[in-house]
Protein backbone atom coordinates (compact mmCIF):
# COMPACT_ATOMS: atom_id res chain seq x y z
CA UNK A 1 -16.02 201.34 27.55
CA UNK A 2 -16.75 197.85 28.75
CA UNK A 3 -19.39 196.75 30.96
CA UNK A 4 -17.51 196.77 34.26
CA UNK A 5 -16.47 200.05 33.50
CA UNK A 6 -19.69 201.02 33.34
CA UNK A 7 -20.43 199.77 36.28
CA UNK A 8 -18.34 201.45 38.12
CA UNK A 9 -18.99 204.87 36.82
CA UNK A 10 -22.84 203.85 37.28
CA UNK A 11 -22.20 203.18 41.02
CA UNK A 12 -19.86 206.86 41.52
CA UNK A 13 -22.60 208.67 39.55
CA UNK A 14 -25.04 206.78 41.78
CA UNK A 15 -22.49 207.73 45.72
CA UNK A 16 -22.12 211.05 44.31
CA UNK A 17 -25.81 211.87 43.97
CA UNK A 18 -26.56 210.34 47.32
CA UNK A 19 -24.20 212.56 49.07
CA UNK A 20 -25.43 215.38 47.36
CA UNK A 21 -28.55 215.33 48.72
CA UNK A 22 -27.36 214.52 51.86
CA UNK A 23 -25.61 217.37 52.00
CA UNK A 24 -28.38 219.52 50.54
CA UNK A 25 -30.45 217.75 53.70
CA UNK A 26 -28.15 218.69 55.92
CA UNK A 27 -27.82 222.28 54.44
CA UNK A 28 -31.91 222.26 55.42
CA UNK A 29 -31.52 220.87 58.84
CA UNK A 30 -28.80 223.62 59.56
CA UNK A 31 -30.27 226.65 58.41
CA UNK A 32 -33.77 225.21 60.34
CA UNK A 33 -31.56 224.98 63.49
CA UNK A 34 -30.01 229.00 63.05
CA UNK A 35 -33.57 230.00 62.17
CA UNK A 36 -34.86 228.64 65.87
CA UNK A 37 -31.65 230.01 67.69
CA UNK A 38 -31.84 233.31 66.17
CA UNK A 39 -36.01 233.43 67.27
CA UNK A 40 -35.01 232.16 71.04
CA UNK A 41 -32.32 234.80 71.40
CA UNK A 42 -34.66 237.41 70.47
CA UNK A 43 -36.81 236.63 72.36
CA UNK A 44 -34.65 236.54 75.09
CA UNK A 45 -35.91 239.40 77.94
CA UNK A 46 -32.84 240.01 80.33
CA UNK A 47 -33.06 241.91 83.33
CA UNK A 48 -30.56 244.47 84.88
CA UNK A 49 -27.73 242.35 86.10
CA UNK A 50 -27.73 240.15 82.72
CA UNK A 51 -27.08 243.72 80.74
CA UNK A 52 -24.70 244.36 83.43
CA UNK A 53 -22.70 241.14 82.90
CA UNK A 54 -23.53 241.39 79.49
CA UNK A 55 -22.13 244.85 78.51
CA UNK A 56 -19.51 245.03 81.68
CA UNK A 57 -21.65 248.62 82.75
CA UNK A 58 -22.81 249.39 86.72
CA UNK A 59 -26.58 250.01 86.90
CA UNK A 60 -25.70 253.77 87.31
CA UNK A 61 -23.84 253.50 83.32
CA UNK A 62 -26.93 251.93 81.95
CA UNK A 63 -29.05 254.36 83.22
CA UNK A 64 -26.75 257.53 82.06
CA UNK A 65 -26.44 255.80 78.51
CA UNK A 66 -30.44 256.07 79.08
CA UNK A 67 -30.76 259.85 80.32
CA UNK A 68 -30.04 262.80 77.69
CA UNK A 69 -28.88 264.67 81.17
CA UNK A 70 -26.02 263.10 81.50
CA UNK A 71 -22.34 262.69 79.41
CA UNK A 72 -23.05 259.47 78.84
CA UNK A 73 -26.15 259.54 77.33
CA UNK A 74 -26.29 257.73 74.19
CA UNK A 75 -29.35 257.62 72.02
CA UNK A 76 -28.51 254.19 70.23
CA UNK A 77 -28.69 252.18 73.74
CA UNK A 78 -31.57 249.96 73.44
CA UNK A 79 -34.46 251.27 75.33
CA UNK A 80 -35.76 248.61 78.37
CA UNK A 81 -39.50 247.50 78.20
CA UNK A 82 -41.13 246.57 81.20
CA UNK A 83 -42.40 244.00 83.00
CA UNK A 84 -45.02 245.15 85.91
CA UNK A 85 -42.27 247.74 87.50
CA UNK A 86 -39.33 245.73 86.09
CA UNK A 87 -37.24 246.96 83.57
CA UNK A 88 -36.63 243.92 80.75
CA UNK A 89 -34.22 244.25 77.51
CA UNK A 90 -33.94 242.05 74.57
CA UNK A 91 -30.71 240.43 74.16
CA UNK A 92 -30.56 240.93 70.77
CA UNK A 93 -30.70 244.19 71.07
CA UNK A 94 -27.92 244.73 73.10
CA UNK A 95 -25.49 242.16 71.20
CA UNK A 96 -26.22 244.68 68.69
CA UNK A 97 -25.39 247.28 70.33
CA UNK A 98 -22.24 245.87 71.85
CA UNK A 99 -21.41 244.84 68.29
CA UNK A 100 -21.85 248.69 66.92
CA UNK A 101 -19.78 250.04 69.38
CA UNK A 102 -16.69 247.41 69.00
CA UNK A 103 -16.82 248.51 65.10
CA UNK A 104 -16.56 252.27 66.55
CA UNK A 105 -13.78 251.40 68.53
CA UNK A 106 -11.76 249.08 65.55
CA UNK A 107 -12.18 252.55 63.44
CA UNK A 108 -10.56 255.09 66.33
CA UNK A 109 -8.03 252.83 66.87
């Protein structure tokens, strides 16, 4: 191999491991950046009408899913903590939630 050959595989060698480790930065950056959004949305408290629009439910429906009185109790709705006299639910939570019962629904159907 002559000398400008060389070279030239010098200088790929050289690109390629530069843009490796950019992309191995980037790969950092990016899983920093999930890592944040996933804390923020659980943290996330919501209050009635958010769950509402969230899960398409009436306040009634949230709080039958809530009650083991009624039909539509279910025991795997997230349970609401409070703030003062305010009911508050994590987000998280019910994304979950939603989540479980869209697999239900792909395996009935």
């Amino acid at each position: 191999m002559n000398t400008k050959h060389t070279a030239v595989l010098d200088h790929v060698q050289r690109c390629d491991q530069h843009a490796h480790a950019t992309l191995d930065t980037i790969h950092a950056l990016l899983l920093k950046l999930c890592s944040k959004l996933d804390k923020q949305a659980a943290r996330r408290a919501m209050r009635l009408p958010d769950v509402k629009a969230m899960t398409g439910d009436s306040r009634s429906q949230i709080y039958a899913r809530m009650n083991s009185k009624y039909p539509a109790y279910d025991p795997s709705f997230p349970s609401p903590f409070y703030v003062g006299a305010s009911p508050r639910w994590w987000e998280h939570q019910i994304a979950e939630w939603l989540e479980h019962q869209a697999s239900l629904s792909k395996k009935t159907h």
